[in-house]
Protein backbone atom coordinates (compact mmCIF):
# COMPACT_ATOMS: atom_id res chain seq x y z
CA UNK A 1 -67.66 -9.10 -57.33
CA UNK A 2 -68.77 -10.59 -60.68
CA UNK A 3 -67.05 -13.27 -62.72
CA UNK A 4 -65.58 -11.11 -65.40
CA UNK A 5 -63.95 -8.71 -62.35
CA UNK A 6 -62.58 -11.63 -60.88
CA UNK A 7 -61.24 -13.13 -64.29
CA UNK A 8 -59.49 -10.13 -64.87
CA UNK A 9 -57.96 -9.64 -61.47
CA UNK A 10 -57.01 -13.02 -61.88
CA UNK A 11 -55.43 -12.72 -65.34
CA UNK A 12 -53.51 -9.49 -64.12
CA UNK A 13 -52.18 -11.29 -61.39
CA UNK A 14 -50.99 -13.97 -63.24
CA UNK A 15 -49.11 -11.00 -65.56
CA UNK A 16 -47.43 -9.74 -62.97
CA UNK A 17 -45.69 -12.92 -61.41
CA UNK A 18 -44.59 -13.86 -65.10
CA UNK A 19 -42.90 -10.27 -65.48
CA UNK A 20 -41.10 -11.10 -61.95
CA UNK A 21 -39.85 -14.64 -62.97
CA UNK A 22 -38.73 -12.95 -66.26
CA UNK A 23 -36.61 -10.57 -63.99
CA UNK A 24 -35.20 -12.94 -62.25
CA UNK A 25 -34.41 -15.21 -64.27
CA UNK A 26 -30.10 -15.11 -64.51
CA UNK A 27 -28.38 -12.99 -67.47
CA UNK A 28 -25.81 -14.83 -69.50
CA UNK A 29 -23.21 -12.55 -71.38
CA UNK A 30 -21.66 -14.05 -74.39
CA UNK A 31 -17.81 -14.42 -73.80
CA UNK A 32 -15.46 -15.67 -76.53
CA UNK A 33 -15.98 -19.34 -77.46
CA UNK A 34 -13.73 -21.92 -78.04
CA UNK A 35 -12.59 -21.92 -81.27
CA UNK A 36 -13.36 -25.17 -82.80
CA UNK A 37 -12.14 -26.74 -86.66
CA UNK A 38 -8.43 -25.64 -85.84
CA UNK A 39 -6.56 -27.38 -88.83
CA UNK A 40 -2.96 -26.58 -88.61
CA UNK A 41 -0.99 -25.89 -92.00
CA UNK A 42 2.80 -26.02 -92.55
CA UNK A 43 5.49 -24.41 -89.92
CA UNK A 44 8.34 -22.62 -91.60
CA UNK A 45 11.41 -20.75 -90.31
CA UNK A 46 13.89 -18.27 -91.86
CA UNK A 47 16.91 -20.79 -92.80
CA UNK A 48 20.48 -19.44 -91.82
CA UNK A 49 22.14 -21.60 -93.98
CA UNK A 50 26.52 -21.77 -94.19
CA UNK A 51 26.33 -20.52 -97.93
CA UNK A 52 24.88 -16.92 -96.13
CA UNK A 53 28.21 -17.02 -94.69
CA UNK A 54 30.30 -13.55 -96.49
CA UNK A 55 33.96 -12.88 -96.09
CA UNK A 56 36.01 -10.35 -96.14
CA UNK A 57 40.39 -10.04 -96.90
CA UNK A 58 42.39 -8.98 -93.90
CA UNK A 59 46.28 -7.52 -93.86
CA UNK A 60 48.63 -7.03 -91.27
CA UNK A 61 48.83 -3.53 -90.82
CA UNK A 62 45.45 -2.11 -92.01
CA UNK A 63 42.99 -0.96 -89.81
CA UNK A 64 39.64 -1.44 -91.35
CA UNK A 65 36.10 -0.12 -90.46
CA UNK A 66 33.17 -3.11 -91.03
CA UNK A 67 30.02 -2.60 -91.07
CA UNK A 68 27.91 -5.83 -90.15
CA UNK A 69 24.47 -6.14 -90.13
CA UNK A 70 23.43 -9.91 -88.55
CA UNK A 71 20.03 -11.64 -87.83
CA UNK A 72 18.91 -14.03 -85.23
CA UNK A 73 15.83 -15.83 -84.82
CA UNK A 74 14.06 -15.46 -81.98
CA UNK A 75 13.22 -18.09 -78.98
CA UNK A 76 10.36 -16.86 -77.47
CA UNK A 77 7.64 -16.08 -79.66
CA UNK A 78 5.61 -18.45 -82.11
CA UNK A 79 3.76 -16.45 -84.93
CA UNK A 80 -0.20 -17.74 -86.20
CA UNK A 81 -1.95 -16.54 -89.48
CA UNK A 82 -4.79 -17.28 -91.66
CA UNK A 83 -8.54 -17.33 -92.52
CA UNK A 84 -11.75 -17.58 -90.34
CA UNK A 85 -15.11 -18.67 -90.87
CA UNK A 86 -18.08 -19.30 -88.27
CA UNK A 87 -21.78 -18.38 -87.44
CA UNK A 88 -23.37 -16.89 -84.81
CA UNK A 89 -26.31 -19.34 -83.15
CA UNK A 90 -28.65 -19.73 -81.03
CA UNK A 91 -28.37 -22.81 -79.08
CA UNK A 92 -29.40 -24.98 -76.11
CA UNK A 93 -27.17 -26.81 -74.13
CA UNK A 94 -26.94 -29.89 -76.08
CA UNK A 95 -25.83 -27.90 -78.74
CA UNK A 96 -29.26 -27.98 -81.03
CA UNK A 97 -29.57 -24.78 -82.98
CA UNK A 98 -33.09 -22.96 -82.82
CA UNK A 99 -31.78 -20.37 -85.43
CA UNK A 100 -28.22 -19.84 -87.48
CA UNK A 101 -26.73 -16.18 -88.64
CA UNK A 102 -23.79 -16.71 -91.49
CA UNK A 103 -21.93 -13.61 -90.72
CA UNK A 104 -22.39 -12.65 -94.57
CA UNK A 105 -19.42 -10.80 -96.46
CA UNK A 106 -17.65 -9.64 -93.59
CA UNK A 107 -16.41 -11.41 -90.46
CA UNK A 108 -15.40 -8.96 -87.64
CA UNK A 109 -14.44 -9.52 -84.34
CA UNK A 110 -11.59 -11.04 -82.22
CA UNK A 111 -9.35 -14.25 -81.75
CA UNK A 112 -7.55 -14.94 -78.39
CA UNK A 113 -4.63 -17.73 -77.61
CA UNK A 114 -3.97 -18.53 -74.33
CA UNK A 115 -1.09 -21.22 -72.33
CA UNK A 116 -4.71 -21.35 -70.19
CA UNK A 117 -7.94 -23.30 -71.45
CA UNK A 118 -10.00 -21.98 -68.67
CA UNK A 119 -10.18 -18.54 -68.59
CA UNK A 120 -12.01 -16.27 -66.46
CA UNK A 121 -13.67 -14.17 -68.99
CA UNK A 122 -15.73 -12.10 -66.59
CA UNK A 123 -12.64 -10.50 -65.03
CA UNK A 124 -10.10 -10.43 -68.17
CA UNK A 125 -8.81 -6.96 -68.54
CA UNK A 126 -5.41 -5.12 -70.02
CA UNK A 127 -2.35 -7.19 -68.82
CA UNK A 128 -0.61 -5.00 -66.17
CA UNK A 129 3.54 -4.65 -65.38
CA UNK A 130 3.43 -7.46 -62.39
CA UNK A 131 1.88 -9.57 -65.46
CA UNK A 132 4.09 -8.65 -68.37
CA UNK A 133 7.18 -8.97 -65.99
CA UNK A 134 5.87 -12.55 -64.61
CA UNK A 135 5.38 -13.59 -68.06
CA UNK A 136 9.34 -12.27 -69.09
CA UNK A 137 10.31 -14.51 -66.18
CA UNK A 138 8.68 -17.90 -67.48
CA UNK A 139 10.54 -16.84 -71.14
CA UNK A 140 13.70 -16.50 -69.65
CA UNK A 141 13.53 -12.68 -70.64
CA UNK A 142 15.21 -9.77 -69.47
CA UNK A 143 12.95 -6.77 -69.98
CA UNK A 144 15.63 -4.70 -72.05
CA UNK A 145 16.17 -7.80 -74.58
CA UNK A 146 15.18 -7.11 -77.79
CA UNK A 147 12.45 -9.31 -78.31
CA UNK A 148 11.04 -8.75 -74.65
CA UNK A 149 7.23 -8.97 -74.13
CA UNK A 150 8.31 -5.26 -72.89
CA UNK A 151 9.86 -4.57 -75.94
CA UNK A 152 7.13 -5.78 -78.03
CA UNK A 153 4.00 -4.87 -76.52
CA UNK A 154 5.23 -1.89 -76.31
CA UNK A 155 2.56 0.86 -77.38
CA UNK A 156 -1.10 1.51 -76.41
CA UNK A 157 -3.20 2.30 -79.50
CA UNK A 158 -5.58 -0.12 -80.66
CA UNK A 159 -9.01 -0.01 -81.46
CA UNK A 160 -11.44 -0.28 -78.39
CA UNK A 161 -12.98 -4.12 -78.43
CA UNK A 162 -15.25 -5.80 -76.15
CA UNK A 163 -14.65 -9.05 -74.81
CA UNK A 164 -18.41 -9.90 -73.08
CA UNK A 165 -19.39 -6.86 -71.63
CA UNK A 166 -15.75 -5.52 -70.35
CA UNK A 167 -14.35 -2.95 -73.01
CA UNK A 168 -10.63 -2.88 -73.59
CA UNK A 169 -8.71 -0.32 -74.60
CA UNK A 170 -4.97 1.15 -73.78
CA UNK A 171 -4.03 -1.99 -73.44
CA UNK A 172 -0.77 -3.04 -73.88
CA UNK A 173 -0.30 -4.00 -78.00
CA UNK A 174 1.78 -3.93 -81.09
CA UNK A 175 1.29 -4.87 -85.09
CA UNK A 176 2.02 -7.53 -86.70
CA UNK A 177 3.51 -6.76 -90.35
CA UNK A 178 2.05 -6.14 -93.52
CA UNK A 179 4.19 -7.31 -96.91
CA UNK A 180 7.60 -6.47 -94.99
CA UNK A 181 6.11 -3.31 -92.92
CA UNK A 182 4.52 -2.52 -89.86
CA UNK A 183 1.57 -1.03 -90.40
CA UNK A 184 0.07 0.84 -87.68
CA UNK A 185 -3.49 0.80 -88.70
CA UNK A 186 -3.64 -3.42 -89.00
CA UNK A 187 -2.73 -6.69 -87.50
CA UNK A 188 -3.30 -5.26 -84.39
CA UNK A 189 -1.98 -7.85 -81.07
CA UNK A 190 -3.43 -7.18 -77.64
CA UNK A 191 -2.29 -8.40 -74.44
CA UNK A 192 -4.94 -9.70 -72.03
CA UNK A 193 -4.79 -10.76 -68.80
CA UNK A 194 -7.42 -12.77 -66.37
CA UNK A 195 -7.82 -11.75 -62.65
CA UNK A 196 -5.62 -15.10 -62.01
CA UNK A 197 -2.89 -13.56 -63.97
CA UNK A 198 -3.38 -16.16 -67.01
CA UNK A 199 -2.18 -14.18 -70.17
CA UNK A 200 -4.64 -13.98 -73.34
CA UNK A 201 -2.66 -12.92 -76.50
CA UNK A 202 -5.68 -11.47 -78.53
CA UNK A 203 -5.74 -10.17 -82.05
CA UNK A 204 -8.48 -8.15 -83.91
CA UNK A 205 -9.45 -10.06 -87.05
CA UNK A 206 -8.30 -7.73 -90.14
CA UNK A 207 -10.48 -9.71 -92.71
CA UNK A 208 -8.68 -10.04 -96.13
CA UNK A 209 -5.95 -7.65 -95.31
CA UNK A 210 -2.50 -7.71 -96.98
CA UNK A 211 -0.56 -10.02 -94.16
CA UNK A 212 3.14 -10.52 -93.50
CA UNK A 213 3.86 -12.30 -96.89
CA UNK A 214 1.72 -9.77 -99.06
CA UNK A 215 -0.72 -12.34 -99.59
CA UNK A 216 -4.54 -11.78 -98.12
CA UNK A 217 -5.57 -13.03 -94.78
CA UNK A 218 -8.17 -12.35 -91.60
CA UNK A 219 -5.91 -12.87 -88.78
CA UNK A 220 -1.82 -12.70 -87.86
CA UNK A 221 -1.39 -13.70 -84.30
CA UNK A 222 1.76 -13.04 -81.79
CA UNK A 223 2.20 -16.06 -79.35
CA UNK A 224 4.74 -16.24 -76.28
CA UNK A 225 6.79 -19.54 -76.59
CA UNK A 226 9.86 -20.34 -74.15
CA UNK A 227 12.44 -21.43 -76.44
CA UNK A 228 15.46 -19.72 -74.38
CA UNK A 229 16.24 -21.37 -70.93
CA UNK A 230 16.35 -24.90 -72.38
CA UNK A 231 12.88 -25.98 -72.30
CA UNK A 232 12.97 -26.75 -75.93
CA UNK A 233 9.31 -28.44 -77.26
CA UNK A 234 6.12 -27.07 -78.38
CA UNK A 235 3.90 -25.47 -75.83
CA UNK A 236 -0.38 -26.07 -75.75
CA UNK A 237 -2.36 -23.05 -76.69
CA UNK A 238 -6.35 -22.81 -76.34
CA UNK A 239 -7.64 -20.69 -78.84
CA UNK A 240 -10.85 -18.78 -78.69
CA UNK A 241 -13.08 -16.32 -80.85
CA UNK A 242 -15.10 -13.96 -80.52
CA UNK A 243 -17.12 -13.35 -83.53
CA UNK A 244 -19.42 -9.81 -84.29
């Protein structure tokens, strides 16, 4: 065999094992990320104030019909809204960047909140009835009250979303408002769950759209919080994005 036949054996040979280590070599999904920079503006709540209060005359012998219309605020849900901003990179694991995308103009994607920082992202999926019932237990809910994680995540139309690889869709979701209204076509709130049962409120960012107070933002954000059965206090939530 000559030289240049056995250089080229050689070479091919070499070719092939570099194509197998490539094969084998482990595939890594992206997942959502933490979410890092979370700066945390002013809470507000509706004030029911004693000068609300309204009266009304009574007399012995009338009978009367009254109409009342009343409000209460609610004790088991915390509500999150405003702007994002972030790149997509490519990193190593000390965090050095070889390359940086800005996502340009428009920032698409998804944010998730959860009681949970570790997740199991590889098995997250549509939260199921064991799940939305376990979760109305820990708020001290009764599925028919009125502001019941039934009650609220209570349709299936959202757009389709992928979280890694797993697509999500039918899940169980609702809308946030838009200047007083629910809009059906934004603000849309997701309800995740892991394969350990740990419950991902997710939201699809809506970059720039009209939000609850008619001003523009990218994200409004639903959030279970167990104000009802005593256990008064704020409650830890690990945010997470996922950006496209």
């Amino acid at each position: 065999m000559t030289m240049q036949a056995t250089t080229k054996r050689l070479l091919f040979a070499m070719g092939i094992m570099a194509l197998l280590l490539v094969s084998y070599l482990p595939t890594v999904l992206a997942i959502p990320s933490p979410a890092t920079g979370l700066t945390a503006g002013t809470s507000s709540r509706r004030n029911l104030s004693t000068s609300d209060v309204t009266n009304i005359s009574a007399q012995a012998g009338n009978v009367t019909r009254l109409d009342i219309n009343g409000i209460s605020i609610t004790t088991s849900w915390q509500g999150y809204y405003g702007n994002i901003s972030g790149n997509i990179l490519l990193s190593d694991a000390d965090n050095n960047s070889l390359y940086e995308w800005g996502n340009g103009t428009t920032i698409t994607g998804e944010i998730f909140a959860s009681r949970n920082d570790t997740i199991d992202w590889g098995s997250i999926n549509c939260s199921n009835s064991t799940q939305v019932s376990a979760e109305e237990t820990y708020l001290g809910q009764a599925s028919g009250d009125g502001d019941s994680v039934t009650n609220t995540y209570n349709e299936t139309d959202h757009p389709a979303f992928l979280v890694g690889a797993r697509n999500m869709h039918t899940c169980p979701s609702t809308n946030a408002w838009s200047s007083g209204t629910r809009d059906p076509n934004s603000w849309h709130q997701v309800m995740l769950a892991d394969t350990n049962d740990k419950i991902v409120y997710s939201t699809i960012i809506d970059q720039g759209s009209t939000g609850y107070d008619g001003n523009g933002w990218d994200f409004q954000l639903l959030v279970a919080e167990n104000e009802k059965t005593g256990n008064e206090g704020p409650t830890t939530y690990y945010f997470f994005t996922e950006l496209g």
